[in-house]
N, C-alpha and C. Protein backbone atom coordinates (compact mmCIF):
# COMPACT_ATOMS: atom_id res chain seq x y z
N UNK A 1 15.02 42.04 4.07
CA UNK A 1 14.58 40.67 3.97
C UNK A 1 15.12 39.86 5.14
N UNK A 2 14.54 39.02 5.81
CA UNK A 2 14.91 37.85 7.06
C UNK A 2 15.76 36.62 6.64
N UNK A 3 16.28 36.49 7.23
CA UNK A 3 17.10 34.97 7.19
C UNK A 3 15.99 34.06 6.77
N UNK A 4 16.23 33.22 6.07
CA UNK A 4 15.56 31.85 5.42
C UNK A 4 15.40 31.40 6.44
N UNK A 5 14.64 30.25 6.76
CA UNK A 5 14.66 29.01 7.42
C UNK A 5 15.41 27.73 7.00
N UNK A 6 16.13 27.55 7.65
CA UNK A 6 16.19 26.37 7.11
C UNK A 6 15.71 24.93 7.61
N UNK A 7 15.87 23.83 6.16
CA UNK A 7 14.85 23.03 6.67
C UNK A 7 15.97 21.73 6.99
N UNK A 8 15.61 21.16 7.90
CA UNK A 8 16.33 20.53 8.54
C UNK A 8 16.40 18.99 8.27
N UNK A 9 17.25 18.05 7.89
CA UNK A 9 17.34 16.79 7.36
C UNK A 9 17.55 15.74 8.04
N UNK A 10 16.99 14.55 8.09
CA UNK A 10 17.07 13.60 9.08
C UNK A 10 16.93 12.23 8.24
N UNK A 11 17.68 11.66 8.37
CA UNK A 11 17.94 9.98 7.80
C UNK A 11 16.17 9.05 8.26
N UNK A 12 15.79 8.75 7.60
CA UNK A 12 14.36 8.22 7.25
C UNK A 12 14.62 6.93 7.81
N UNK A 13 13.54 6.72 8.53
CA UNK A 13 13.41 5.01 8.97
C UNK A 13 13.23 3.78 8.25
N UNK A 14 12.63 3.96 7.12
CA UNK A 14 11.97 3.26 5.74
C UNK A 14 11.07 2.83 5.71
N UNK A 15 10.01 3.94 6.62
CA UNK A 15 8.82 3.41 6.90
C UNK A 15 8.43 5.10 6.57
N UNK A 16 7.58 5.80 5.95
CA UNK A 16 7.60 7.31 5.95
C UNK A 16 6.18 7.30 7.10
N UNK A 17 5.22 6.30 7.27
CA UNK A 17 4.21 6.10 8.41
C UNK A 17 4.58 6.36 9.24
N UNK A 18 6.07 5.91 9.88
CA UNK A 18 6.46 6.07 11.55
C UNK A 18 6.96 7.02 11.56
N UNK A 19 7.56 7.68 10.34
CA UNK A 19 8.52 9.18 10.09
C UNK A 19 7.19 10.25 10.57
N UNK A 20 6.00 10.14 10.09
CA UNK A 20 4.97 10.99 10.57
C UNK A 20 4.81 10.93 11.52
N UNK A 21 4.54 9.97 12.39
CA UNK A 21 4.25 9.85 13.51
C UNK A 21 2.68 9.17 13.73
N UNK A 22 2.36 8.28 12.26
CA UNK A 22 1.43 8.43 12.17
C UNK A 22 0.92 7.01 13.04
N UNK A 23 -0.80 6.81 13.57
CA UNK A 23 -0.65 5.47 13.98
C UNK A 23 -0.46 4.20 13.29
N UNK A 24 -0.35 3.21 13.25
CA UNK A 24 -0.19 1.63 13.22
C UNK A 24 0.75 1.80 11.42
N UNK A 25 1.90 2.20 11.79
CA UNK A 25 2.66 2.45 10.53
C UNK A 25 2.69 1.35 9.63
N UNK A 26 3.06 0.22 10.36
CA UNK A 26 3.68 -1.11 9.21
C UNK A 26 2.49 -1.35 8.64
N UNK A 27 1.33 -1.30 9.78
CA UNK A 27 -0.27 -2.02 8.66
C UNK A 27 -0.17 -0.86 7.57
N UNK A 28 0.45 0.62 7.52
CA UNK A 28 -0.24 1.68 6.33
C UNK A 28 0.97 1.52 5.21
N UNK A 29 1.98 0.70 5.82
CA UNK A 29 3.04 0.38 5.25
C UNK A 29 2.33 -0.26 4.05
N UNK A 30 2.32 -1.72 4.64
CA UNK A 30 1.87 -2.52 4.16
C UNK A 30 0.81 -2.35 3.14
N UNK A 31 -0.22 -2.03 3.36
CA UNK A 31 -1.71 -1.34 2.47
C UNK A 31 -1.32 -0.27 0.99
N UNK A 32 -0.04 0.31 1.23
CA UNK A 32 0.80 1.23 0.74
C UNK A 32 0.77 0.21 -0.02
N UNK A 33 1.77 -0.73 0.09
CA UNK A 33 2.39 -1.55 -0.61
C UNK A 33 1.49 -2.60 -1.59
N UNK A 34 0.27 -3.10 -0.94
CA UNK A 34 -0.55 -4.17 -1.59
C UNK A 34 -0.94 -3.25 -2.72
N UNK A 35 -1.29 -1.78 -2.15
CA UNK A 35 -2.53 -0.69 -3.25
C UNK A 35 -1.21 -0.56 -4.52
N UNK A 36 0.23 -0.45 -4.44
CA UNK A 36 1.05 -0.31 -5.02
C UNK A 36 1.10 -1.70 -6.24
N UNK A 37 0.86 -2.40 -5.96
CA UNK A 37 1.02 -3.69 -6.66
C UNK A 37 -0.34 -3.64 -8.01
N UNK A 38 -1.65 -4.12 -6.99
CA UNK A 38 -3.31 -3.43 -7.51
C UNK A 38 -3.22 -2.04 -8.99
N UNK A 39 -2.44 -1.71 -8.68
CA UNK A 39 -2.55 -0.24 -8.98
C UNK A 39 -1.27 -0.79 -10.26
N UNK A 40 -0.10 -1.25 -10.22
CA UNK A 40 0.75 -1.68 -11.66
C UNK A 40 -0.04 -2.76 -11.97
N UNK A 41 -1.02 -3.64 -11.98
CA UNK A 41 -1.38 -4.61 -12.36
C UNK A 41 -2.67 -4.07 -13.73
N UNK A 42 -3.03 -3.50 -12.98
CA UNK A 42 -4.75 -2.78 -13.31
C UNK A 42 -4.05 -2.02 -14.95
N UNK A 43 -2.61 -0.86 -14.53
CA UNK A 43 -2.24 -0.50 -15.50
C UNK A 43 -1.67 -1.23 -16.65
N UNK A 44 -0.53 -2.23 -16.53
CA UNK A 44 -0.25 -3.60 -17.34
C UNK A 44 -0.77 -3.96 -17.81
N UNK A 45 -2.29 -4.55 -17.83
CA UNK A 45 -3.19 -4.51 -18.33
C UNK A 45 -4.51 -3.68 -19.20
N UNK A 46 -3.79 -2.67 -19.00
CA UNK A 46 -4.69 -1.39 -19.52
C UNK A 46 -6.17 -1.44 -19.40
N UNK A 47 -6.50 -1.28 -17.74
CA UNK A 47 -8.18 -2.06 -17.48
C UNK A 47 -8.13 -0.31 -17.40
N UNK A 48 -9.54 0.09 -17.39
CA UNK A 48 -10.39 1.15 -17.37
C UNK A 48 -10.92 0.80 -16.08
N UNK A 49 -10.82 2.28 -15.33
CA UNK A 49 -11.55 1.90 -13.46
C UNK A 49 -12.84 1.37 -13.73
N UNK A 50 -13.74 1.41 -14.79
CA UNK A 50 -14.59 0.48 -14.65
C UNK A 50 -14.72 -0.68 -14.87
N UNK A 51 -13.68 -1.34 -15.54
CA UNK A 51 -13.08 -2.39 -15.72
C UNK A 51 -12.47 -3.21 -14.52
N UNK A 52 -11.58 -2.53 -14.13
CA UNK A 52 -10.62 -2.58 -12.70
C UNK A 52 -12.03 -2.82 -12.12
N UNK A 53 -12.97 -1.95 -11.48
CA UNK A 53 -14.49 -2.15 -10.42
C UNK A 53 -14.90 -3.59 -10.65
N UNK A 54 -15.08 -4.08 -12.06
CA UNK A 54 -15.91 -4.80 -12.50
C UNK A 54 -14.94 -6.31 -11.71
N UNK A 55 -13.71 -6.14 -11.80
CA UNK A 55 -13.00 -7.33 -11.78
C UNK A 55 -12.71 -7.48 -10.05
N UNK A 56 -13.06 -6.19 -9.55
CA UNK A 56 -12.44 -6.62 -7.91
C UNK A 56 -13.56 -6.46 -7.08
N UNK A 57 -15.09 -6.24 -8.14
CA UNK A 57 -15.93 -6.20 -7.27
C UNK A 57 -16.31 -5.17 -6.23
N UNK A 58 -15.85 -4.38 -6.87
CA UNK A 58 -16.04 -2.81 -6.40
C UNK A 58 -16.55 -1.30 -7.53
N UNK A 59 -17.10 -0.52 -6.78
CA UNK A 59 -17.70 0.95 -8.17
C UNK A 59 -16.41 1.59 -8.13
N UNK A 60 -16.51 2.11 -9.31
CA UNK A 60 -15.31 2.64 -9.73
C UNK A 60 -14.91 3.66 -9.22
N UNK A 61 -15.42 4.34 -8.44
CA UNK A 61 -15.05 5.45 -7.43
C UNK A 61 -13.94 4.92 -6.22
N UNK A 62 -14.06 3.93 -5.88
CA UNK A 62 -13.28 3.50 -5.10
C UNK A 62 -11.80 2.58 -6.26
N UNK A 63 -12.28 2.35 -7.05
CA UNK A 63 -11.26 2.29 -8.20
C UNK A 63 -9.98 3.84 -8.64
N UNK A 64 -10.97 4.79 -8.23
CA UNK A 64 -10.11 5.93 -8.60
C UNK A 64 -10.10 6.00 -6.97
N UNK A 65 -9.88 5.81 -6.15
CA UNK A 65 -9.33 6.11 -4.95
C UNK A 65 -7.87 5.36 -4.63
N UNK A 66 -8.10 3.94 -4.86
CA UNK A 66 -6.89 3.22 -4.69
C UNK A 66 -6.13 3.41 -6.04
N UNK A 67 -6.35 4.16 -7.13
CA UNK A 67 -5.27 4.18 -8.45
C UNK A 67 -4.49 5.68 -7.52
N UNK A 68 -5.29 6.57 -6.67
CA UNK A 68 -4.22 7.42 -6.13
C UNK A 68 -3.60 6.96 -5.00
N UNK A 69 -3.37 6.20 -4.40
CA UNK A 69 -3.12 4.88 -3.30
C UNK A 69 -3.59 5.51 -2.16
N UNK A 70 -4.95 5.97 -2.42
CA UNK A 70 -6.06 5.99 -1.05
C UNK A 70 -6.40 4.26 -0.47
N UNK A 71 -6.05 4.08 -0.01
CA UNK A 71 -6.70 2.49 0.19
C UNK A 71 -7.03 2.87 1.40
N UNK A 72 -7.09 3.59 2.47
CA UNK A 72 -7.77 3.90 3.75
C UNK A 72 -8.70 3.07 4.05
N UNK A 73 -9.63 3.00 3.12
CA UNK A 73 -11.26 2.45 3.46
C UNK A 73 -11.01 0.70 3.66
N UNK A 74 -10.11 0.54 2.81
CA UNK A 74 -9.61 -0.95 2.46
C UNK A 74 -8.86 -1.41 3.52
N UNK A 75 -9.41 -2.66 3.96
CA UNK A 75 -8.55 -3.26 4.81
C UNK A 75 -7.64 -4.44 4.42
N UNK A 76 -6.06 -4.67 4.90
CA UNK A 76 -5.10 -5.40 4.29
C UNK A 76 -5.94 -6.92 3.39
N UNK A 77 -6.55 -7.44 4.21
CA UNK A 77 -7.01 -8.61 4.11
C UNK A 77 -8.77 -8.11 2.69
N UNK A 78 -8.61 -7.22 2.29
CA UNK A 78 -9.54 -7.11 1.17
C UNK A 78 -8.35 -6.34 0.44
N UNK A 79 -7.42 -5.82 0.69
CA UNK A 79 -6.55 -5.49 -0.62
C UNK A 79 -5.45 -7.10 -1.26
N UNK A 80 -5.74 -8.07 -0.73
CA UNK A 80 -4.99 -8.79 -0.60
C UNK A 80 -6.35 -9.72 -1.67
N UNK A 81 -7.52 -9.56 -1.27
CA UNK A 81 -8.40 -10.17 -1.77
C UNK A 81 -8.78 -9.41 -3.48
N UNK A 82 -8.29 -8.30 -3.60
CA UNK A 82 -7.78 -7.58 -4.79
C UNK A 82 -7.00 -8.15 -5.14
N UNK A 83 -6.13 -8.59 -4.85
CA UNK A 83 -5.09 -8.95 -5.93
C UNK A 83 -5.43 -10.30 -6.27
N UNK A 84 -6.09 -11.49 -5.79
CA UNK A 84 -6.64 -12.46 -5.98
C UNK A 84 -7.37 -12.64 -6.96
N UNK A 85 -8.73 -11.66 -7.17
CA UNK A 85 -9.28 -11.33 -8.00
C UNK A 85 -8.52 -10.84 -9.44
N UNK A 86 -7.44 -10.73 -8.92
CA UNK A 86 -6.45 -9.87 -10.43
C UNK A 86 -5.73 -11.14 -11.17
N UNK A 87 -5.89 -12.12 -10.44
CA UNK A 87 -4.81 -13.42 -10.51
C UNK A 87 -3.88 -13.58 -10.21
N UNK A 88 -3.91 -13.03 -8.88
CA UNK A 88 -2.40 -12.95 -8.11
C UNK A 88 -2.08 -13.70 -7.30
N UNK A 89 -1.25 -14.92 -7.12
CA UNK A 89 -1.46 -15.50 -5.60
C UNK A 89 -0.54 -14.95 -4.40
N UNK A 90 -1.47 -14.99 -3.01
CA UNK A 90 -0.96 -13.85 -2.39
C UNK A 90 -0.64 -14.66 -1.36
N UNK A 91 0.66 -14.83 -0.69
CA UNK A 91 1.41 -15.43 0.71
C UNK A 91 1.52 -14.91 1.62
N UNK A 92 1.34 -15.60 2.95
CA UNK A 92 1.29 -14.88 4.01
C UNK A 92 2.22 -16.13 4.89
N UNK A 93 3.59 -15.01 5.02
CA UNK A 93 4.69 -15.97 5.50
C UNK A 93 4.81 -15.55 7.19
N UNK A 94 4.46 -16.87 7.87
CA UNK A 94 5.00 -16.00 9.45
C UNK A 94 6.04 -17.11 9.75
N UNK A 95 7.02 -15.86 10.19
CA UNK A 95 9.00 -16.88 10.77
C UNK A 95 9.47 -15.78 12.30
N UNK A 96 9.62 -16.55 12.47
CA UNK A 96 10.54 -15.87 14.11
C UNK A 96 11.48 -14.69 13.81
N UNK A 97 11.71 -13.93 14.51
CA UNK A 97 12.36 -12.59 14.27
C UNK A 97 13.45 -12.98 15.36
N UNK A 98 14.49 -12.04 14.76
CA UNK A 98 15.62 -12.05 15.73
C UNK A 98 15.68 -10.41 16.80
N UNK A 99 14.11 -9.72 16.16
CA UNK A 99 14.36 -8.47 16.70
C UNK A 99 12.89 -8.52 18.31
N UNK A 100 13.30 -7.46 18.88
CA UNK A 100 11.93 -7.28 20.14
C UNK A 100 10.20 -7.27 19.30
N UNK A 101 10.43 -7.21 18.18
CA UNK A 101 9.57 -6.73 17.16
C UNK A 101 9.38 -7.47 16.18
N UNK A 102 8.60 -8.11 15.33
CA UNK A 102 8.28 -8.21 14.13
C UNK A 102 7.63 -7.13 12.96
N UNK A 103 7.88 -7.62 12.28
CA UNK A 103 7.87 -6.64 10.72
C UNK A 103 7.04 -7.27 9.64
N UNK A 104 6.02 -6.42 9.11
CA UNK A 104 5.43 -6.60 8.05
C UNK A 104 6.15 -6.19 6.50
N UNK A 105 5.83 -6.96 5.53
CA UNK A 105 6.79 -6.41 4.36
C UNK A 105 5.47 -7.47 3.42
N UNK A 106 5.65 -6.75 2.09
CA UNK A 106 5.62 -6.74 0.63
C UNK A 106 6.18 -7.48 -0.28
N UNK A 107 6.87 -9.10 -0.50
CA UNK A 107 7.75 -9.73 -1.69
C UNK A 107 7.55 -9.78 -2.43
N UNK A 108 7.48 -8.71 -3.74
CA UNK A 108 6.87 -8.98 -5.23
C UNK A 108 7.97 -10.17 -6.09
N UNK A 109 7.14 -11.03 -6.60
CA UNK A 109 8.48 -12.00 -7.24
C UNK A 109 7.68 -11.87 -8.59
């Protein structure tokens, strides 16, 4: 038998998008995060994806896409318009950064 491999461990950025390498991380961050919200709301309520469709204005196929947090197709500014539709009011805070960079983020209150 061969030596194992081993698999090798590395401290995470807190973004798992930029850990891939994948493109425009914070927007998949972000979308992550809105479909995350959409997705406990829909359940809390115990809506049926055709229920959930009926209320965000979408077929329920794309209802069972974002309950597995596919939101791909969805862009921030219509997952944001999801949660509106859910009765959510949704903020969009812009403040000066102290970094080379600004950051997108998620505040559930």
């Amino acid at each position: 038998m061969g030596k194992k491999a081993r698999a090798g461990v590395r401290k995470g950025s807190g973004n798992v998008f930029a850990d891939l390498g994948l493109p425009n991380p914070e927007q998949e961050l972000l979308k992550a995060r809105l479909t995350l919200q959409i997705y406990r709301i829909v359940k809390a309520r115990g809506l049926t994806q055709a229920q959930a469709g009926a209320v965000l204005g979408i077929k329920q196929p794309h209802v069972s896409a974002l309950m597995r947090n596919r939101a791909g197709n969805f862009s921030v500014g219509r997952l944001m318009e999801f949660l509106t539709a859910l009765g959510q009011d949704v903020e969009v805070t812009v403040k000066p950064t102290r970094k080379a960079r600004g950051e997108m983020a998620v505040v559930v209150r």
